[in-house]
PDB file of N, CA and C in Angstrom:
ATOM      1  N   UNK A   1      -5.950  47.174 -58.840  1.00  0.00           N
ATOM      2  CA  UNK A   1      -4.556  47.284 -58.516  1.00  0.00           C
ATOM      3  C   UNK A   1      -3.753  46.801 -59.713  1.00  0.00           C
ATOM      4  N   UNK A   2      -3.301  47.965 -60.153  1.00  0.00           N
ATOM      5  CA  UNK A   2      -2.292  47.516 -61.666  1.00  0.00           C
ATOM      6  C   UNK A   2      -1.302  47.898 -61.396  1.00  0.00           C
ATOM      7  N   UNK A   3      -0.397  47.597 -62.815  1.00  0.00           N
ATOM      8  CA  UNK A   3       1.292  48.463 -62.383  1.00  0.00           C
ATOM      9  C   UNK A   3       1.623  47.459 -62.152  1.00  0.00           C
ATOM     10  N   UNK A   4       3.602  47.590 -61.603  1.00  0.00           N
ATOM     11  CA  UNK A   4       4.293  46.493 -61.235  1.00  0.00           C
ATOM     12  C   UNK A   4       3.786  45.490 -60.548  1.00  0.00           C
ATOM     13  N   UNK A   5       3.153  45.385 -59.431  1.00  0.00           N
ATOM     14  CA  UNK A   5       2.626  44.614 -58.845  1.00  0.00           C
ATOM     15  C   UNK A   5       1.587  43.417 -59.583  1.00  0.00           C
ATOM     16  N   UNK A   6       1.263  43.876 -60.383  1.00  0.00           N
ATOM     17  CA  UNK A   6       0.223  42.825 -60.962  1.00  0.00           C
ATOM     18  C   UNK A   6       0.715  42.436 -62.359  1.00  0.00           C
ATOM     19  N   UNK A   7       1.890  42.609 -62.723  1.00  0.00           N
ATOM     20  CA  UNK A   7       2.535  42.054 -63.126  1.00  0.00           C
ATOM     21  C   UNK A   7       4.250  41.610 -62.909  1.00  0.00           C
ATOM     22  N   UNK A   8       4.396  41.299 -61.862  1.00  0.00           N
ATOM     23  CA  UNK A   8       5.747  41.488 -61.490  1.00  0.00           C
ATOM     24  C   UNK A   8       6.465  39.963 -61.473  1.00  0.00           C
ATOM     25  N   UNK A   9       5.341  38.702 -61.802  1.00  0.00           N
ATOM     26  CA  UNK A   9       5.958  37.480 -62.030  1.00  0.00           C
ATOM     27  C   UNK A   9       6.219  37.117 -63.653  1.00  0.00           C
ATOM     28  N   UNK A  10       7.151  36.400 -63.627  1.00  0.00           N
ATOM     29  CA  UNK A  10       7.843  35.678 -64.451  1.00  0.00           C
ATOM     30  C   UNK A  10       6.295  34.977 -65.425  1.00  0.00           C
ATOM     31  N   UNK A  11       6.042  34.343 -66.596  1.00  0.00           N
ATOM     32  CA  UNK A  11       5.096  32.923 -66.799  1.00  0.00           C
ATOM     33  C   UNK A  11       5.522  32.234 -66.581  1.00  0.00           C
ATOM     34  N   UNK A  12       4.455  31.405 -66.119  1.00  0.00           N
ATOM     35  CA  UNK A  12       4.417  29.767 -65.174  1.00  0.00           C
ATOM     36  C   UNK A  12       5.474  29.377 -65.660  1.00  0.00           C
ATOM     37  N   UNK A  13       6.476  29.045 -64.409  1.00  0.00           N
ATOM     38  CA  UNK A  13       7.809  28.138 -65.076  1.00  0.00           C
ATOM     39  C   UNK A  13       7.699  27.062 -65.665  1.00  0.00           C
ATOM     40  N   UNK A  14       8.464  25.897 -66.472  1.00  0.00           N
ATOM     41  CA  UNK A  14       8.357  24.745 -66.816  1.00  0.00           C
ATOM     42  C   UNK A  14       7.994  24.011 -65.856  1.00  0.00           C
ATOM     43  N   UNK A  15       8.434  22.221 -66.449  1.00  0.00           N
ATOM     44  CA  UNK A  15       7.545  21.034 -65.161  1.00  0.00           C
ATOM     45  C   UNK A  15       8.383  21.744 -63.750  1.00  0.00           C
ATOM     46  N   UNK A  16       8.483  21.630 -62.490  1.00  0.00           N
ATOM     47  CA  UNK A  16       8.737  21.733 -61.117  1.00  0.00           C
ATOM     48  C   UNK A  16       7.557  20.704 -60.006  1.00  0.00           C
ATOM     49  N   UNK A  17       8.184  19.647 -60.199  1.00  0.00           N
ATOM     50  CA  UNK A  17       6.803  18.929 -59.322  1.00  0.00           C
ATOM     51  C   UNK A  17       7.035  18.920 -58.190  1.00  0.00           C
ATOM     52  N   UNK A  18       7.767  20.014 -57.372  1.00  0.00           N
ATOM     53  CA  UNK A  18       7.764  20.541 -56.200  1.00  0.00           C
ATOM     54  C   UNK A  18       7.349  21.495 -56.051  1.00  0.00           C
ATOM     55  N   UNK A  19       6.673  22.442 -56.641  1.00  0.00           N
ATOM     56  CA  UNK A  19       6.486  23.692 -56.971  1.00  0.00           C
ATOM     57  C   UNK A  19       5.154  24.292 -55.348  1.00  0.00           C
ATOM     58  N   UNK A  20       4.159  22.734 -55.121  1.00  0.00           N
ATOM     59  CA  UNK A  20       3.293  23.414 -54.547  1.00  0.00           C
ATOM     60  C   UNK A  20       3.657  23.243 -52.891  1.00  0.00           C
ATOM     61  N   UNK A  21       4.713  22.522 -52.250  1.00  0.00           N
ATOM     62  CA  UNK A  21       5.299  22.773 -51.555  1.00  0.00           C
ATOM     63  C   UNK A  21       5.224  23.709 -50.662  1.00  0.00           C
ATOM     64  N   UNK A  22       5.406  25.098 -51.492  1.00  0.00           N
ATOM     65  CA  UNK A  22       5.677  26.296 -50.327  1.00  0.00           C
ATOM     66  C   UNK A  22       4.719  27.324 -51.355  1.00  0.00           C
ATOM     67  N   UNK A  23       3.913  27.062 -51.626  1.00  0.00           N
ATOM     68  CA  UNK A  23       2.996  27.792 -52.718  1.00  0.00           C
ATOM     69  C   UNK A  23       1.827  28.448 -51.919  1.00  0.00           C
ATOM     70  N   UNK A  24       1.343  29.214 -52.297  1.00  0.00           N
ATOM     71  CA  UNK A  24      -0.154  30.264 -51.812  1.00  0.00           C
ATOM     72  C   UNK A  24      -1.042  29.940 -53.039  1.00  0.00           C
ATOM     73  N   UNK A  25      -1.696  29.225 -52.476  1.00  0.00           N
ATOM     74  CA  UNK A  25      -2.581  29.020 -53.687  1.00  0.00           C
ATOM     75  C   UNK A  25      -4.026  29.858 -52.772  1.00  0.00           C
ATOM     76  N   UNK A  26      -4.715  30.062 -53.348  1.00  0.00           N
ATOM     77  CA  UNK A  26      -6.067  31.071 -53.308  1.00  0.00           C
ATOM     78  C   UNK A  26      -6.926  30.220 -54.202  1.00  0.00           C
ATOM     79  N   UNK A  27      -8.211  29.911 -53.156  1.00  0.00           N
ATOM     80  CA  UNK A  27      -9.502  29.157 -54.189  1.00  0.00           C
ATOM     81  C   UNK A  27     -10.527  30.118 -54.566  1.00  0.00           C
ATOM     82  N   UNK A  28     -11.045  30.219 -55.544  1.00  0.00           N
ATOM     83  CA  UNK A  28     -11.885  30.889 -56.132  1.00  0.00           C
ATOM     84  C   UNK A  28     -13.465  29.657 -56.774  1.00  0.00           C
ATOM     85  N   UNK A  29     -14.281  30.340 -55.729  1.00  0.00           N
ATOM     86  CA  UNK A  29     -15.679  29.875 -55.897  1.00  0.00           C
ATOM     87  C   UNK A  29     -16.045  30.674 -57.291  1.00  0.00           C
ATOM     88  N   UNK A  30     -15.942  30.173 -58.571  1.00  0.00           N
ATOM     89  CA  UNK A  30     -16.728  31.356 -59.512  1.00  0.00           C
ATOM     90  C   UNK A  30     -18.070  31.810 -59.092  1.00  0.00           C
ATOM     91  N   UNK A  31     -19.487  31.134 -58.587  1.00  0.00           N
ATOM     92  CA  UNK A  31     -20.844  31.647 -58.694  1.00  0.00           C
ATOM     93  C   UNK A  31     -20.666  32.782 -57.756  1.00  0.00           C
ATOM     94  N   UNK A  32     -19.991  32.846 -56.745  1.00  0.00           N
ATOM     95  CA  UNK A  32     -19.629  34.145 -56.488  1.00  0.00           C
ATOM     96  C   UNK A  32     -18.618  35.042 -56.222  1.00  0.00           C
ATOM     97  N   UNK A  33     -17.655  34.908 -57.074  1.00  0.00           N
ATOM     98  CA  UNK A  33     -16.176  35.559 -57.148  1.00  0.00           C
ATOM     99  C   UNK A  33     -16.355  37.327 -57.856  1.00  0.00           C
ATOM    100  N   UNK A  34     -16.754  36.650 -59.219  1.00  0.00           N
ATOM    101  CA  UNK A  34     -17.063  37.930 -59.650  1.00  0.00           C
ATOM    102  C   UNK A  34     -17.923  37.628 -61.071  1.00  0.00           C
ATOM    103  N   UNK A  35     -18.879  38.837 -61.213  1.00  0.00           N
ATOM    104  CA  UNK A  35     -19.599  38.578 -62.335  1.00  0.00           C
ATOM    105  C   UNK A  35     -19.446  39.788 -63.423  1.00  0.00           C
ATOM    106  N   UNK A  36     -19.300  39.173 -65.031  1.00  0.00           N
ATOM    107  CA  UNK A  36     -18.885  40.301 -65.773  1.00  0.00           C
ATOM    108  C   UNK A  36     -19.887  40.373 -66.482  1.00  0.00           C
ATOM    109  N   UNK A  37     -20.827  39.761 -66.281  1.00  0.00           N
ATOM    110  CA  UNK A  37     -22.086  39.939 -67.522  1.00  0.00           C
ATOM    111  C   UNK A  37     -23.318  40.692 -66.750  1.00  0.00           C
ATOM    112  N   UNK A  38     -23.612  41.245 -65.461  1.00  0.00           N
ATOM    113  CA  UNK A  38     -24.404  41.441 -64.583  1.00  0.00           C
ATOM    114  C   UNK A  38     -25.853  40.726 -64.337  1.00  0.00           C
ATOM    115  N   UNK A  39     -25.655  39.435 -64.357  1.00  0.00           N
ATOM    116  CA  UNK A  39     -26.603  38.344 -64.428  1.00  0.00           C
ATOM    117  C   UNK A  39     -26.488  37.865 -62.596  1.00  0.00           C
ATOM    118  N   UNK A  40     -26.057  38.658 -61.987  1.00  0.00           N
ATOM    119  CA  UNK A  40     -26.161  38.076 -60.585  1.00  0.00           C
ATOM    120  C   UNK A  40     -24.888  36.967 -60.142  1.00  0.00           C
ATOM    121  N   UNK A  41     -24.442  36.301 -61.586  1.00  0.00           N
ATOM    122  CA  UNK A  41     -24.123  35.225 -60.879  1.00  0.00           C
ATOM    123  C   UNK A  41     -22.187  35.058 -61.690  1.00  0.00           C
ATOM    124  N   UNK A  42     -21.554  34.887 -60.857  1.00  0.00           N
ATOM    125  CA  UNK A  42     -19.682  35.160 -61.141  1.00  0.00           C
ATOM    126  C   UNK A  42     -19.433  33.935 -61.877  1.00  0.00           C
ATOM    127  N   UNK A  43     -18.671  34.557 -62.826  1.00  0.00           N
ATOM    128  CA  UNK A  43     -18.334  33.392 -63.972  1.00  0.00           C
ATOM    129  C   UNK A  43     -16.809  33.745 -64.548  1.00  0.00           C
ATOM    130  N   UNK A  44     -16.191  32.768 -65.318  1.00  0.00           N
ATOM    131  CA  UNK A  44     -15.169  32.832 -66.132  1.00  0.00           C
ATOM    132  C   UNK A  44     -14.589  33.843 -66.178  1.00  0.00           C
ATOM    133  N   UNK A  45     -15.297  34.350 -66.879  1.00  0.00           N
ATOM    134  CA  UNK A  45     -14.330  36.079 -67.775  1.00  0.00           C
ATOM    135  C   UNK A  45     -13.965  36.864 -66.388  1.00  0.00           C
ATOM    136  N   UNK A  46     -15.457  36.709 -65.570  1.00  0.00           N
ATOM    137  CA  UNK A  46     -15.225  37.599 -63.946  1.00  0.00           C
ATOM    138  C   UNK A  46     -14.157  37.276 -63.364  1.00  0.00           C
ATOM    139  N   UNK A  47     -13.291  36.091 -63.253  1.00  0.00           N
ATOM    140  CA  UNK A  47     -12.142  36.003 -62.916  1.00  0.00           C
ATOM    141  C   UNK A  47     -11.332  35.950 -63.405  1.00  0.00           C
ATOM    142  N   UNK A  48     -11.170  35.892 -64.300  1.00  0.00           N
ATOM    143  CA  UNK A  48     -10.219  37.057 -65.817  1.00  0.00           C
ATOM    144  C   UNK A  48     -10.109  37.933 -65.350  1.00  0.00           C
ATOM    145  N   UNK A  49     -10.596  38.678 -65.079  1.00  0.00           N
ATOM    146  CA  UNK A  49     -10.680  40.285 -65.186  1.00  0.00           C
ATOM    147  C   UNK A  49      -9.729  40.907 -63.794  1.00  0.00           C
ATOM    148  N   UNK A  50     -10.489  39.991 -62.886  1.00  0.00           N
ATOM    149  CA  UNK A  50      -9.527  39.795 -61.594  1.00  0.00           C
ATOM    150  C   UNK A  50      -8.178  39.653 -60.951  1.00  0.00           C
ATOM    151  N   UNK A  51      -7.684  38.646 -62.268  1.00  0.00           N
ATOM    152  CA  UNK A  51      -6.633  37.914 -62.129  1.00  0.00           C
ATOM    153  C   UNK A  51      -5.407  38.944 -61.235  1.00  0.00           C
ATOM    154  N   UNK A  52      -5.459  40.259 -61.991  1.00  0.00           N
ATOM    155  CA  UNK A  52      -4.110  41.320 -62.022  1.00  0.00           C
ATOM    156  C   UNK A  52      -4.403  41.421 -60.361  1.00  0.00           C
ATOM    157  N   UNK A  53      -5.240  41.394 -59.677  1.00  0.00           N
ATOM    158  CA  UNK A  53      -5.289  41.969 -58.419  1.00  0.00           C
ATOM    159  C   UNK A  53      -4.986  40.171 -57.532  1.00  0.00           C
ATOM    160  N   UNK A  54      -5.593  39.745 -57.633  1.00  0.00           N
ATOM    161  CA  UNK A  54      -5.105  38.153 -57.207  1.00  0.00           C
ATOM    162  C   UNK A  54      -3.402  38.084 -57.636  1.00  0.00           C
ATOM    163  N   UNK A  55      -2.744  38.188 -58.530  1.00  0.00           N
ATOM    164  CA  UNK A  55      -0.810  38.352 -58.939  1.00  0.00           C
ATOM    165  C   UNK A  55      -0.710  39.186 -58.528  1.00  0.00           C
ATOM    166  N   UNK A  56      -1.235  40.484 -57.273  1.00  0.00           N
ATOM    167  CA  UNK A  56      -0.074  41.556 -57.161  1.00  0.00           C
ATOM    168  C   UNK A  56      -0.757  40.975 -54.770  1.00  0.00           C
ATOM    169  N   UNK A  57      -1.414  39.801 -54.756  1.00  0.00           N
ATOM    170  CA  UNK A  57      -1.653  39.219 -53.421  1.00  0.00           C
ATOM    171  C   UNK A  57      -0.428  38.818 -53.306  1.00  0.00           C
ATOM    172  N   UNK A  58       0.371  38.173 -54.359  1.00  0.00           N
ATOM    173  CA  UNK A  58       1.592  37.080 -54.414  1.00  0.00           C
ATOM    174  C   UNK A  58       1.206  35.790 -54.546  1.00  0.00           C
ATOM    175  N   UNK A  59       0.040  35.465 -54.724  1.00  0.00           N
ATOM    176  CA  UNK A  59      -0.267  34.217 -55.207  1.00  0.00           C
ATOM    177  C   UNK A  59      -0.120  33.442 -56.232  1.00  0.00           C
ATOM    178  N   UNK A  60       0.344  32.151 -55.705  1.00  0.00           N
ATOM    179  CA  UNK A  60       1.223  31.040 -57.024  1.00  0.00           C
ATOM    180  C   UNK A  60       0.231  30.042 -57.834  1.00  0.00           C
ATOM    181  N   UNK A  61      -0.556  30.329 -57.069  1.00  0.00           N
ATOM    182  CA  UNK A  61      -1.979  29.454 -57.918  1.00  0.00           C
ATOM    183  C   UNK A  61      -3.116  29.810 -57.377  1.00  0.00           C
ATOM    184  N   UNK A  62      -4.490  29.523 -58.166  1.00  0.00           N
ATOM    185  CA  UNK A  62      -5.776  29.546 -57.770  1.00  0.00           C
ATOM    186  C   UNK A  62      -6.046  28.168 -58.186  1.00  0.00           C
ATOM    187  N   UNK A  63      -6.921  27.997 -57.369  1.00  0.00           N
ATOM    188  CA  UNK A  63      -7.597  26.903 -57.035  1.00  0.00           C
ATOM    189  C   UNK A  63      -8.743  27.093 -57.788  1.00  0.00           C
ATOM    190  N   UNK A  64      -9.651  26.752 -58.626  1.00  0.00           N
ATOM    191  CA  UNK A  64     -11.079  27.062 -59.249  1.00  0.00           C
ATOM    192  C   UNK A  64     -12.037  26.406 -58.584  1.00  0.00           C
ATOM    193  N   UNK A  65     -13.216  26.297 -58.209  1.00  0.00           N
ATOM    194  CA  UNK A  65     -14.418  25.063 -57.754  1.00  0.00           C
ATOM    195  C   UNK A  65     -14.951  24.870 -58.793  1.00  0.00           C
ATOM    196  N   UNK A  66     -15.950  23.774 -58.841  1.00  0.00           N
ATOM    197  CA  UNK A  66     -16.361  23.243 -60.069  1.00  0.00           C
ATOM    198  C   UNK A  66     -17.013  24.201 -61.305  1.00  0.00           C
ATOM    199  N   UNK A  67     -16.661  24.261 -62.003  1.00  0.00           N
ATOM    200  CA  UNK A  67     -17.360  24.757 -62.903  1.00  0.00           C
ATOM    201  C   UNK A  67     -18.017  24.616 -64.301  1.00  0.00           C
ATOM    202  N   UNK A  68     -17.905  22.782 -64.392  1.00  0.00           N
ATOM    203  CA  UNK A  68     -18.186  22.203 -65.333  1.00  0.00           C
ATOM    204  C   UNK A  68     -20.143  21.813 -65.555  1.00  0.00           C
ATOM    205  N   UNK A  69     -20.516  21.528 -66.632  1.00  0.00           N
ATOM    206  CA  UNK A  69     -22.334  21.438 -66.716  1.00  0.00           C
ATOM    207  C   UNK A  69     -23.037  20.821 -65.462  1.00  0.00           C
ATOM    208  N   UNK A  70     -23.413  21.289 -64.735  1.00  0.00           N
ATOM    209  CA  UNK A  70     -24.021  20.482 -63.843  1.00  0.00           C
ATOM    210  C   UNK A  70     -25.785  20.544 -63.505  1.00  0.00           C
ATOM    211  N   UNK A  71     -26.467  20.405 -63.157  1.00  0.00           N
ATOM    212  CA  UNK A  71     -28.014  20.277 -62.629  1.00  0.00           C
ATOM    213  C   UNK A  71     -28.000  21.225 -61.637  1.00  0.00           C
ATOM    214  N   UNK A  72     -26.884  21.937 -60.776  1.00  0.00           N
ATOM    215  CA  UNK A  72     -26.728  22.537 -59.523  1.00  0.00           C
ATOM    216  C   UNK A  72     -27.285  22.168 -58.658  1.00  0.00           C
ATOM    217  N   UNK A  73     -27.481  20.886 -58.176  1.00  0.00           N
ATOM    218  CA  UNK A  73     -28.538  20.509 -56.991  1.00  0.00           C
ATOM    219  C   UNK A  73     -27.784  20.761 -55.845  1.00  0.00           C
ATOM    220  N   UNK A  74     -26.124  20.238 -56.487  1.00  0.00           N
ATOM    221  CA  UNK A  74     -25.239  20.629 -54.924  1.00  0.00           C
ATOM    222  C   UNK A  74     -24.194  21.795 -55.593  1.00  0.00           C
ATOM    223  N   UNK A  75     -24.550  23.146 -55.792  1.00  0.00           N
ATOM    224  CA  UNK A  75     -23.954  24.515 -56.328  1.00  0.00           C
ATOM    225  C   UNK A  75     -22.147  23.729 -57.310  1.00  0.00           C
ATOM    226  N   UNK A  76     -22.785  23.084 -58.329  1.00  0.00           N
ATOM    227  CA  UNK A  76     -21.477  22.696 -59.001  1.00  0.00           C
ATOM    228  C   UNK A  76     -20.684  21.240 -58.516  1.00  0.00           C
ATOM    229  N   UNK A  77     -21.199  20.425 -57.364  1.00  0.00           N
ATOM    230  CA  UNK A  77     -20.633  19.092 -57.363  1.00  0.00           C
ATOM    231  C   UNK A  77     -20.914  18.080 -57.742  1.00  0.00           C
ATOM    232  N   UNK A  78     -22.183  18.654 -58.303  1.00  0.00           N
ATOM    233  CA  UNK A  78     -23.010  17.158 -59.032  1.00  0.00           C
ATOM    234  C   UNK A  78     -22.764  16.893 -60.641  1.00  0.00           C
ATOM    235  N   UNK A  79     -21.674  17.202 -60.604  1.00  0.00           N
ATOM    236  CA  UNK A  79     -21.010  17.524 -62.146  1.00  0.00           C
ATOM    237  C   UNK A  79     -21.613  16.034 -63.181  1.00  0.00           C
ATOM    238  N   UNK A  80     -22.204  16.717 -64.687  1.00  0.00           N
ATOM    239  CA  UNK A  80     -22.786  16.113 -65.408  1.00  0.00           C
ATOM    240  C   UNK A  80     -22.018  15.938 -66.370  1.00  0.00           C
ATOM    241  N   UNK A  81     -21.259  17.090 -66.899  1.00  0.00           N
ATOM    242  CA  UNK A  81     -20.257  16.892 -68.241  1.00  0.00           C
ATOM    243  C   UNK A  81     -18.783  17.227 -67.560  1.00  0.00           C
ATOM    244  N   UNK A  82     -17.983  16.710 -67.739  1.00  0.00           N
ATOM    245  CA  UNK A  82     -17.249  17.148 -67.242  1.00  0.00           C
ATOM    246  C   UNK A  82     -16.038  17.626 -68.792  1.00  0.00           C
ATOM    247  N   UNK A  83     -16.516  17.495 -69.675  1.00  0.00           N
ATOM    248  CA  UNK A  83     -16.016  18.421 -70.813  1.00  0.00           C
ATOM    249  C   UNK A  83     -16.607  19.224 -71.467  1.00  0.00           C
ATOM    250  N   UNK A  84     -17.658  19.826 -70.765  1.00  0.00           N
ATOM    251  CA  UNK A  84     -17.779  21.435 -70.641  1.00  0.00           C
ATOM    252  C   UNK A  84     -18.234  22.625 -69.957  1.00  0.00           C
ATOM    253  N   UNK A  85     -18.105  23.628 -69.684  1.00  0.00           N
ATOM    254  CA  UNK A  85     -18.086  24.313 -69.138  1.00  0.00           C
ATOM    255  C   UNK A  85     -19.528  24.713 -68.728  1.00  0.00           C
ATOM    256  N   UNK A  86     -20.283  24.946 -67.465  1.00  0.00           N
ATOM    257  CA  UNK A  86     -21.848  25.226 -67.341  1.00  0.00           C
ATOM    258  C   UNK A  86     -22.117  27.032 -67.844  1.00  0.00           C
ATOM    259  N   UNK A  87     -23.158  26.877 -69.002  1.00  0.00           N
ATOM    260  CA  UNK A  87     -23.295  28.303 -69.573  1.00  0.00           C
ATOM    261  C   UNK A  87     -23.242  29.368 -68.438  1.00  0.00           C
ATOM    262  N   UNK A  88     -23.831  29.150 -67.384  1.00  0.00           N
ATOM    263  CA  UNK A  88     -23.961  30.060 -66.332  1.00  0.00           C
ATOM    264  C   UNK A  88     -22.840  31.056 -65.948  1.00  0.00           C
ATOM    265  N   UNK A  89     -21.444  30.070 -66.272  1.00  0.00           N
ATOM    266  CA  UNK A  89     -19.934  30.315 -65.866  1.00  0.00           C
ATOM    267  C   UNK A  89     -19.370  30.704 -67.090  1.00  0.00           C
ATOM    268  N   UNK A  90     -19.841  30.370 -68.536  1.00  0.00           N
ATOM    269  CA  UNK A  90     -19.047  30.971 -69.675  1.00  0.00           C
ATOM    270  C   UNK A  90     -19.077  30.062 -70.359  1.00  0.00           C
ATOM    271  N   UNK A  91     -17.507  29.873 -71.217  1.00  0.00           N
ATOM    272  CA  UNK A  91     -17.729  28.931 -72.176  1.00  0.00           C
ATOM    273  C   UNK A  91     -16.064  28.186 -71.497  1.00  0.00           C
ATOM    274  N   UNK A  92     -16.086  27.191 -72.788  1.00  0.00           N
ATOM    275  CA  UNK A  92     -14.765  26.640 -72.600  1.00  0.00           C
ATOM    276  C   UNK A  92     -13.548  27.492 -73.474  1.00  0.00           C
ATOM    277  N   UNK A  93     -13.986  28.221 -74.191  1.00  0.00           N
ATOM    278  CA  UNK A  93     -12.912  29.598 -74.333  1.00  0.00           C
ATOM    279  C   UNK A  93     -12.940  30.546 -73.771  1.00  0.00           C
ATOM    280  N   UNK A  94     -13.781  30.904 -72.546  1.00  0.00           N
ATOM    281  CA  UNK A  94     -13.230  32.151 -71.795  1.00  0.00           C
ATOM    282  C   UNK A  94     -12.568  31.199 -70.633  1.00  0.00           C
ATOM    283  N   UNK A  95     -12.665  29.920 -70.322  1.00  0.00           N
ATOM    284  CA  UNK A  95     -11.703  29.381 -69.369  1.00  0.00           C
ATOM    285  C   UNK A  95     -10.289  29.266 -69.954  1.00  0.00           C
ATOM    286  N   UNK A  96     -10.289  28.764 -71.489  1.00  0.00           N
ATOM    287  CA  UNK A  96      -8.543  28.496 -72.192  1.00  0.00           C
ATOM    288  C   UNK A  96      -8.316  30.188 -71.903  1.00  0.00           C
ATOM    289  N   UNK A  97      -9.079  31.447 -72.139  1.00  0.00           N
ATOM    290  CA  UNK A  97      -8.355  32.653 -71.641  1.00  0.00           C
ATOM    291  C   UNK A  97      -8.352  33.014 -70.443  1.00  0.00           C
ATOM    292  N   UNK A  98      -8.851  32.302 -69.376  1.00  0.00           N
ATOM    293  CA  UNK A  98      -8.579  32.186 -68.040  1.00  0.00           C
ATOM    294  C   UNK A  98      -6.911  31.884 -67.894  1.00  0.00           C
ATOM    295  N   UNK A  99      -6.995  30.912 -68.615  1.00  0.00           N
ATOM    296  CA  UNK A  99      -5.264  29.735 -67.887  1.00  0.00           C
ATOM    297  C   UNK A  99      -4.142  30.296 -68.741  1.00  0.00           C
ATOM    298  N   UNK A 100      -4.576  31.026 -69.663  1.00  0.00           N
ATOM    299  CA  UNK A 100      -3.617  31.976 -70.504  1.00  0.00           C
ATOM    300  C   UNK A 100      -3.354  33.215 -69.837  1.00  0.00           C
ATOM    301  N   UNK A 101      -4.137  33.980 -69.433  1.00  0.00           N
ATOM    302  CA  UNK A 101      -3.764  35.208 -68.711  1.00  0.00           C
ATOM    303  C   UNK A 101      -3.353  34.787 -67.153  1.00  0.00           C
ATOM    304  N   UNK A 102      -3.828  34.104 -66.703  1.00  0.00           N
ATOM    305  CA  UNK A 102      -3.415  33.392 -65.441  1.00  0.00           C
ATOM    306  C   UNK A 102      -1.557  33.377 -65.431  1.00  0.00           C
ATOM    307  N   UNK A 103      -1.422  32.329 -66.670  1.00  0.00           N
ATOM    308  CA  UNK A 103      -0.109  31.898 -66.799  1.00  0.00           C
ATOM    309  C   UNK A 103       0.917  33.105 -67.554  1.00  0.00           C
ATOM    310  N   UNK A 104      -0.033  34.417 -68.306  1.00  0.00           N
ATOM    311  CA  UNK A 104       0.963  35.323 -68.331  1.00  0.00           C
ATOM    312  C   UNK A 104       1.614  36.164 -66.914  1.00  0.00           C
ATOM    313  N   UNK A 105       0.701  36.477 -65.940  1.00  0.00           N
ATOM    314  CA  UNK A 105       0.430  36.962 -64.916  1.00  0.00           C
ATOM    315  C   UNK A 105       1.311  35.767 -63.843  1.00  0.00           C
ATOM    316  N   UNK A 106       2.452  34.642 -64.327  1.00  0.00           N
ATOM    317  CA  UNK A 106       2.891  33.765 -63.038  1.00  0.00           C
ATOM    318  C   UNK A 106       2.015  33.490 -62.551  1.00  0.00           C
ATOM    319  N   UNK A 107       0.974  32.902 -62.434  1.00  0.00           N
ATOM    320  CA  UNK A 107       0.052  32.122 -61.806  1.00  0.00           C
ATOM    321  C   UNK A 107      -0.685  30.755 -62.185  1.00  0.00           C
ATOM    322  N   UNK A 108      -0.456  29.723 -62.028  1.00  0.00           N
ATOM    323  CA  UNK A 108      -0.752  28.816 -62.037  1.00  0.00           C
ATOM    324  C   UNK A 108      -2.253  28.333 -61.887  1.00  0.00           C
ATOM    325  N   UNK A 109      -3.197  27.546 -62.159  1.00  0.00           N
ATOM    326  CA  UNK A 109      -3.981  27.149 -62.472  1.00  0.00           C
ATOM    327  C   UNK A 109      -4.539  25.350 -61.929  1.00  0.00           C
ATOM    328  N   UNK A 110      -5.134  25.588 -61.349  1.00  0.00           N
ATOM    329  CA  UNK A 110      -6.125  23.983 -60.581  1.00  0.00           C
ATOM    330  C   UNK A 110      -7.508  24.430 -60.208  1.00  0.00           C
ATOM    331  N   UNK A 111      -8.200  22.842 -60.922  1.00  0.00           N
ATOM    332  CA  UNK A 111      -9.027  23.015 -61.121  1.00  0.00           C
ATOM    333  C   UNK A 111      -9.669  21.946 -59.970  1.00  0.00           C
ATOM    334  N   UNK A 112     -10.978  22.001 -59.412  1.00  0.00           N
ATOM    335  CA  UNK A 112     -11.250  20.869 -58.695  1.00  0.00           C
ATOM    336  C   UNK A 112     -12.308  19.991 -59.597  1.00  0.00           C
ATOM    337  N   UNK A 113     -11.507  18.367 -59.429  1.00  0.00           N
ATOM    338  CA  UNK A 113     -12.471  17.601 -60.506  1.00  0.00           C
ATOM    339  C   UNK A 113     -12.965  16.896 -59.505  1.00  0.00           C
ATOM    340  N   UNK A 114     -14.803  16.755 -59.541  1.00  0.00           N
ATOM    341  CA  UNK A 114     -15.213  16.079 -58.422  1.00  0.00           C
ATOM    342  C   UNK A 114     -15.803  15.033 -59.394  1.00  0.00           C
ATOM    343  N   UNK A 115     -15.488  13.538 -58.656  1.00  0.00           N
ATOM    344  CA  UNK A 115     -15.819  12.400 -59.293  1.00  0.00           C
ATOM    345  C   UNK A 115     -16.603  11.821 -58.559  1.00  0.00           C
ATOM    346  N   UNK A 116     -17.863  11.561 -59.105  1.00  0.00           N
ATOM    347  CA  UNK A 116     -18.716  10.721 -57.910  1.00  0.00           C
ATOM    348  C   UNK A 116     -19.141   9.554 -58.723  1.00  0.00           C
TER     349      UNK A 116
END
């Protein structure tokens, strides 16, 4: 779904720390959202690619689940590095072009940081 619709927001406005208030945020599990490398398993770029059809839902943010190095014992909560990205999911530059096309597309960006 392209065309006006999937691009029809503004980029992410400045600070608004009311913003999530009345917001639609949409969570996105990457291991199975979408996969662009055909390895079975949904990563980074796969929700890149996505994004235009998620901005023409009307959604003001996505939510991400973990997607930082982990052991996967619990699918991404047993987070090991938490400054970088698990190869499985991409790198830490197809996520900075995640939050870039995200934020051309009006859509906002959260990530879940699990601290144990």
């Amino acid at each position: 779904m392209q065309g006006k619709a999937a691009t029809r927001k503004a980029p992410v406005p400045a600070l608004d720390q009311e913003w999530w208030r009345g917001a639609v945020i949409y969570q996105i599990y990457p291991r199975s959202f979408q996969d662009s490398n055909d390895d079975g398993i949904g990563d980074l770029n796969g929700i890149t690619e996505r994004l235009p059809y998620v901005a023409a839902l009307g959604v003001d943010a996505i939510w991400i689940s973990p997607f930082f190095t982990s052991p996967m014992l619990d699918f991404g909560y047993d987070v090991s590095d938490y400054r970088d990205v698990d190869p499985m999911f991409g790198s830490l530059a197809d996520f900075r072009k995640l939050v870039v096309r995200a934020h051309e597309l009006g859509i906002r960006v959260i990530i879940d940081l699990v601290f144990s």
